[in-house]
Protein backbone atom coordinates (compact mmCIF):
# COMPACT_ATOMS: atom_id res chain seq x y z
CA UNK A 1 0.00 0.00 0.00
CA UNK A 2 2.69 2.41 0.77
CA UNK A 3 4.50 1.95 -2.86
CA UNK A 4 0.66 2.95 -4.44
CA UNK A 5 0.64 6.05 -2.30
CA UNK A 6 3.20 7.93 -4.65
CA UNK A 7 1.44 6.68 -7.50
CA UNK A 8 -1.91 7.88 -6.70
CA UNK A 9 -0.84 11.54 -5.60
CA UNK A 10 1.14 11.49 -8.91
CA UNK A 11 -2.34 10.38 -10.79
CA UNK A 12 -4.09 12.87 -8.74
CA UNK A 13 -2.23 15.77 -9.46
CA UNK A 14 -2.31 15.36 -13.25
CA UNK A 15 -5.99 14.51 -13.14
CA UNK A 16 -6.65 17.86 -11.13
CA UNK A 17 -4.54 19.68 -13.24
CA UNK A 18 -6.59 18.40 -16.79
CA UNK A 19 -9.90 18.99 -14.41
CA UNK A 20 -8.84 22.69 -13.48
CA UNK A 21 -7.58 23.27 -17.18
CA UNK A 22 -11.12 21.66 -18.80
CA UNK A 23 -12.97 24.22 -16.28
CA UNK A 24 -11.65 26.82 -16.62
CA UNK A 25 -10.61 27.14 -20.51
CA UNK A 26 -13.35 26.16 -23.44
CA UNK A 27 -10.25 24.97 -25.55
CA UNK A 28 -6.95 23.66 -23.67
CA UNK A 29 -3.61 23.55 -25.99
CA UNK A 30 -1.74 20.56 -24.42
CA UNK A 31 1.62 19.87 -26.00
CA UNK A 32 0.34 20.27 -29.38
CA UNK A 33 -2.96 18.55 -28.65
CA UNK A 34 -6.57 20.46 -28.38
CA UNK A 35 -8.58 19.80 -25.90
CA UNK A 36 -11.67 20.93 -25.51
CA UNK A 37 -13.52 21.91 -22.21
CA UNK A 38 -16.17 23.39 -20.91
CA UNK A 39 -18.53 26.14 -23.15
CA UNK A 40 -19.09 29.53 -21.87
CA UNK A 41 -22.58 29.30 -20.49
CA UNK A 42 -24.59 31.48 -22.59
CA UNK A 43 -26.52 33.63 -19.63
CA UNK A 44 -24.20 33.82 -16.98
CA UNK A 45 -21.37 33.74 -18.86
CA UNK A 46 -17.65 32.74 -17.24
CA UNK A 47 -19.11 33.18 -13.80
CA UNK A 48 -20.64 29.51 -14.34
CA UNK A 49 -17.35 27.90 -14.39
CA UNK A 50 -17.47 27.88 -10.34
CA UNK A 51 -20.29 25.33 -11.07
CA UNK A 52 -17.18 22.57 -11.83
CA UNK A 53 -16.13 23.00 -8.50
CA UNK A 54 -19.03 23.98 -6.35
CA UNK A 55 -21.20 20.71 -7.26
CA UNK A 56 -18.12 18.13 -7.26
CA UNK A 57 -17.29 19.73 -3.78
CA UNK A 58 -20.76 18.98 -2.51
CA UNK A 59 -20.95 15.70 -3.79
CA UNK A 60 -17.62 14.66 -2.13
CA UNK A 61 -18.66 16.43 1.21
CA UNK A 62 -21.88 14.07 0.96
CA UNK A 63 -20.13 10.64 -0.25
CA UNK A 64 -17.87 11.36 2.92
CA UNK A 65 -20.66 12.20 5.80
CA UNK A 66 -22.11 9.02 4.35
CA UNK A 67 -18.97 6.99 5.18
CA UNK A 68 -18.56 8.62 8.49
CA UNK A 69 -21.84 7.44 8.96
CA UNK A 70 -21.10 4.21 7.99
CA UNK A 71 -18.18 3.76 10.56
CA UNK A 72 -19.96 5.43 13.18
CA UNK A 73 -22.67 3.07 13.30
CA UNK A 74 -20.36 0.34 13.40
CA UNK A 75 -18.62 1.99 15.59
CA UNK A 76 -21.34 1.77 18.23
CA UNK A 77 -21.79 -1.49 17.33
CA UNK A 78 -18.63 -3.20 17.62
CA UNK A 79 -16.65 -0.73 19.31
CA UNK A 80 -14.18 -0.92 16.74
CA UNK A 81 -10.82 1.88 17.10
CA UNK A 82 -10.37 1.73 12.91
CA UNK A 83 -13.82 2.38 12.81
CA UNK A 84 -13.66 5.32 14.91
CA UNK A 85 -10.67 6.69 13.50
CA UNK A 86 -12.27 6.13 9.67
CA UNK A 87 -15.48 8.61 11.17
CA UNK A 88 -12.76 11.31 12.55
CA UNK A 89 -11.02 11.31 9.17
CA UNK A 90 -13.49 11.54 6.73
CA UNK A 91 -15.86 14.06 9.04
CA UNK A 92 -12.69 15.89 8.95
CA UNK A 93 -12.51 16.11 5.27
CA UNK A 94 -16.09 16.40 4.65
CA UNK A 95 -16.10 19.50 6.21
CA UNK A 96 -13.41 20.72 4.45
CA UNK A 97 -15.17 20.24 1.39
CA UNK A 98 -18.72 21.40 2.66
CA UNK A 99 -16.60 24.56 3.46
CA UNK A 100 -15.71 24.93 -0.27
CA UNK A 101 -19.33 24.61 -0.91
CA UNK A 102 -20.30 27.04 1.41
CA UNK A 103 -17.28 29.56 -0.05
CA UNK A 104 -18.27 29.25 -3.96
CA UNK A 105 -21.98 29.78 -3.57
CA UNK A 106 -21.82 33.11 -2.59
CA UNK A 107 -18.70 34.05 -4.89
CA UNK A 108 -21.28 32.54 -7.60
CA UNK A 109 -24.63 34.14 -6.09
CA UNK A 110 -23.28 37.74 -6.01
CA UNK A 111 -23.24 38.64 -9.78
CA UNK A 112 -26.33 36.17 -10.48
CA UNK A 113 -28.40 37.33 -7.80
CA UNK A 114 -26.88 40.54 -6.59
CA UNK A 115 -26.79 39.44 -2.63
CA UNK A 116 -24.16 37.16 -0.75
CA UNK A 117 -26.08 35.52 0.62
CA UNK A 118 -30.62 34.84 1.18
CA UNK A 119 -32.02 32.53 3.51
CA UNK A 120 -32.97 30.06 0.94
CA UNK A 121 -33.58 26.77 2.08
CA UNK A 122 -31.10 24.85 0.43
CA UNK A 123 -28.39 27.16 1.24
CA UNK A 124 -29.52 27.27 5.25
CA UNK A 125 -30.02 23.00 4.73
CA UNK A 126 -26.52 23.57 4.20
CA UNK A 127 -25.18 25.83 6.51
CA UNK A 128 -26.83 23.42 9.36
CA UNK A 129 -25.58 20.47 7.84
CA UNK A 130 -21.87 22.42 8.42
CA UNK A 131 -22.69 23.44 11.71
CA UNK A 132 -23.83 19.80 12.62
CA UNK A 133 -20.31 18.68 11.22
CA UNK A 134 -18.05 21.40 12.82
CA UNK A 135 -19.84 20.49 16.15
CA UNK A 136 -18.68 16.76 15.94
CA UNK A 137 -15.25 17.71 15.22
CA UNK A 138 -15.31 20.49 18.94
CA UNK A 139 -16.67 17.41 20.33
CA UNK A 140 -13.71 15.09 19.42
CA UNK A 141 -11.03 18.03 20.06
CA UNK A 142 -12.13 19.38 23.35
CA UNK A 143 -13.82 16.41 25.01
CA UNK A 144 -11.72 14.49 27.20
CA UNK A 145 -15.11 11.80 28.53
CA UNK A 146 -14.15 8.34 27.26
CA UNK A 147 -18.04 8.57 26.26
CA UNK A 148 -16.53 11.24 23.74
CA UNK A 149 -16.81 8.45 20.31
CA UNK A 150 -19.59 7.33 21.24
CA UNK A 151 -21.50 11.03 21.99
CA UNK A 152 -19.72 11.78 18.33
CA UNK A 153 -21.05 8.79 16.85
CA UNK A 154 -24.55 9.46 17.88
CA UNK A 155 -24.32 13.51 16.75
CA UNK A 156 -22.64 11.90 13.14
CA UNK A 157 -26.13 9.79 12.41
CA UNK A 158 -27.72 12.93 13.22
CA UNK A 159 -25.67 15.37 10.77
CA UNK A 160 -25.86 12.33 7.77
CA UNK A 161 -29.76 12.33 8.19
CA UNK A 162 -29.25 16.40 7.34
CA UNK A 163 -27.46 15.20 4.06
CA UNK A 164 -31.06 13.63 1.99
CA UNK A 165 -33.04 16.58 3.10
CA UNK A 166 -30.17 18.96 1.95
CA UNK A 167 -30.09 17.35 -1.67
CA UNK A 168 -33.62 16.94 -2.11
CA UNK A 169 -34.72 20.84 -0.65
CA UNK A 170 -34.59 21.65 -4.67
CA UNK A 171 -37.49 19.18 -4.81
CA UNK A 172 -39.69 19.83 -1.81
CA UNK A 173 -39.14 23.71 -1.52
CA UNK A 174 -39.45 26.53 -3.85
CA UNK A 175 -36.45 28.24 -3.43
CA UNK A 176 -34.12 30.63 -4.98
CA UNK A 177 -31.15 27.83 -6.04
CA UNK A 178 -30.83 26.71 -9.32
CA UNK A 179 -32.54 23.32 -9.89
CA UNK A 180 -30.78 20.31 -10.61
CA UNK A 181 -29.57 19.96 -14.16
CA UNK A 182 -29.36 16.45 -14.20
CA UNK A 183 -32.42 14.46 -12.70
CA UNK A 184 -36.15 16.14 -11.87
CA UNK A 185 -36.49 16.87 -15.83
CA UNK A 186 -33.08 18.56 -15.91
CA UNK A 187 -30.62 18.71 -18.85
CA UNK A 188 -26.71 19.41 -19.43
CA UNK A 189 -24.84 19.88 -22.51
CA UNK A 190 -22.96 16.56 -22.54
CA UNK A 191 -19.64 18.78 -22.55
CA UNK A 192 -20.20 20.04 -19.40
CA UNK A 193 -20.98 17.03 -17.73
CA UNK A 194 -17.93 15.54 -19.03
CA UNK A 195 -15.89 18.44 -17.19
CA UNK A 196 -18.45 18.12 -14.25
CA UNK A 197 -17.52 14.56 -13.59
CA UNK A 198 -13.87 14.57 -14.41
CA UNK A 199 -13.45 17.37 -11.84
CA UNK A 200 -15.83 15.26 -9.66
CA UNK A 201 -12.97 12.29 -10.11
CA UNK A 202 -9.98 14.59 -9.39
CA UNK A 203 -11.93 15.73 -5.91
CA UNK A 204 -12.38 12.18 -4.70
CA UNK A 205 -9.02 11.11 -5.44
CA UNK A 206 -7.96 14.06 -3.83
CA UNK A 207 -10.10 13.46 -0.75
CA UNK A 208 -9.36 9.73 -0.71
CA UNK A 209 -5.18 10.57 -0.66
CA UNK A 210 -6.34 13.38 2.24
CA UNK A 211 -8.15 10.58 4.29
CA UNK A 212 -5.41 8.11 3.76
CA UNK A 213 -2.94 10.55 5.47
CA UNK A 214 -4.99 11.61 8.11
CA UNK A 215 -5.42 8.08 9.02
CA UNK A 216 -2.40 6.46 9.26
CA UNK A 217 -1.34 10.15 10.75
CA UNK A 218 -4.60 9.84 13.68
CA UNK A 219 -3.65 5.61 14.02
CA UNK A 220 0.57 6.53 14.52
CA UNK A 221 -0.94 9.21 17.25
CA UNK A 222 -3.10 7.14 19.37
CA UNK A 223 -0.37 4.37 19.54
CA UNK A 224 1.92 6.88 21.14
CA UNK A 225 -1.08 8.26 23.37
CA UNK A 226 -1.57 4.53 24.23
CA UNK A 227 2.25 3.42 24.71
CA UNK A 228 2.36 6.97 26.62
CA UNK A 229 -0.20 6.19 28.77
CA UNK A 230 0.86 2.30 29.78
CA UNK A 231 4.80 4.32 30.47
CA UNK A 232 2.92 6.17 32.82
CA UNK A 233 1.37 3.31 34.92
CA UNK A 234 4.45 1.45 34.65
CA UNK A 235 6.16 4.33 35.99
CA UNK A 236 3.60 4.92 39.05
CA UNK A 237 2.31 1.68 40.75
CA UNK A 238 -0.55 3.40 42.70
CA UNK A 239 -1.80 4.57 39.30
CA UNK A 240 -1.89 1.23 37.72
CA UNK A 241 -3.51 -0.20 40.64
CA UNK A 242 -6.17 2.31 40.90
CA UNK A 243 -6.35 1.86 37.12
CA UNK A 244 -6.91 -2.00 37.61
CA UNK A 245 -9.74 -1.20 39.93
């Protein structure tokens, strides 16, 4: 596994570079080759090209709540440490990611709509799906209880039950955010779905090589808390016998 770690950050960073150079440019000159990305979007113009990195954000911010959900529930069940550590990680990085969400829609709302911001249901679906998130991750820092995972574990079923209700607000609500373009009688021009889902790629590799790191990086840390920890009640007898009962 360690030998496919260079590999895959060297297949990352191409594949983010060709994303970023697809979404940004409507034809790419690469070494003599055209390539051709994105069209400008004929009513909003350049301002659309956020869209490439805006949607693919949200989509890998959902994919990893959905994961962290996954370990957290087995987490309570089997009281499993990988487990645990796989719901820090990728909570971690989800919010990251919902962050970037949170950051383009406004950059993109201001010359569309004129405003930064409007209380629009998907956008405040969001926010509280953030705030649900950031909360977990004060809980892990600053909570000593060893109830902490399991108190986390609990709040992370809570935040990925936010994550349906956030995608499908479009649906239920009438609200100011674009609809979907690809479902609910949506359409895309097929070149921009291409660049859509190649930047969509690039993210998840991306995320998948940041989760890797913080994992081994969070597993390497609680082994030293741990050896730390059994120095210290080798090093004081009354502690390890008040530890014992």
């Amino acid at each position: 596994m360690r030998r496919l770690f260079p590999i895959l950050v060297i297949f990352t960073g191409v594949l983010l570079s060709y994303a970023m150079s697809i979404a940004l440019l409507p034809v790419v000159h690469i070494g003599g080759i055209t390539l051709i990305g994105a069209p400008t979007e004929q009513t909003m113009g350049s301002v659309q090209r956020i869209f490439y990195y805006h949607v693919p954000s949200a989509w890998t911010a959902f994919i990893l709540f959905f994961i962290n959900l996954g370990a957290s529930v087995y987490y309570l069940i089997k009281r499993c440490a990988t487990a645990d550590i796989v719901a820090l990680v990728t909570a971690e990085v989800g919010v990251v990611f919902c962050t970037v969400v949170l950051v383009t829609g406004p950059i993109w709302a201001r010359p569309v709509w004129g405003i930064w911001w409007t209380w629009d249901m998907r956008l405040t679906s969001t926010l509280v799906l953030w705030l649900i998130y950031v909360s977990y991750l004060f809980l892990r820092k600053f909570s000593s209880s060893g109830q902490t995972p399991l108190l986390a574990a609990a709040l992370a079923v809570l935040g990925a039950l936010c994550v349906p209700f956030v995608y499908f607000s479009i649906w239920f609500f009438r609200t100011q955010h674009p609809q979907p373009v690809m479902g609910g009688g949506g359409s895309i021009d097929p070149r921009m779905l291409h660049v859509l889902l190649v930047n969509w790629l690039a993210f998840s590799c991306f995320a998948f090589l940041v989760c890797w790191s913080r994992f081994r990086l969070e597993k390497v840390q609680r082994e030293v808390d741990e050896a730390h920890a059994m120095r210290s009640l080798l090093d004081d007898p009354s502690a390890a016998a008040r530890s014992m009962r």
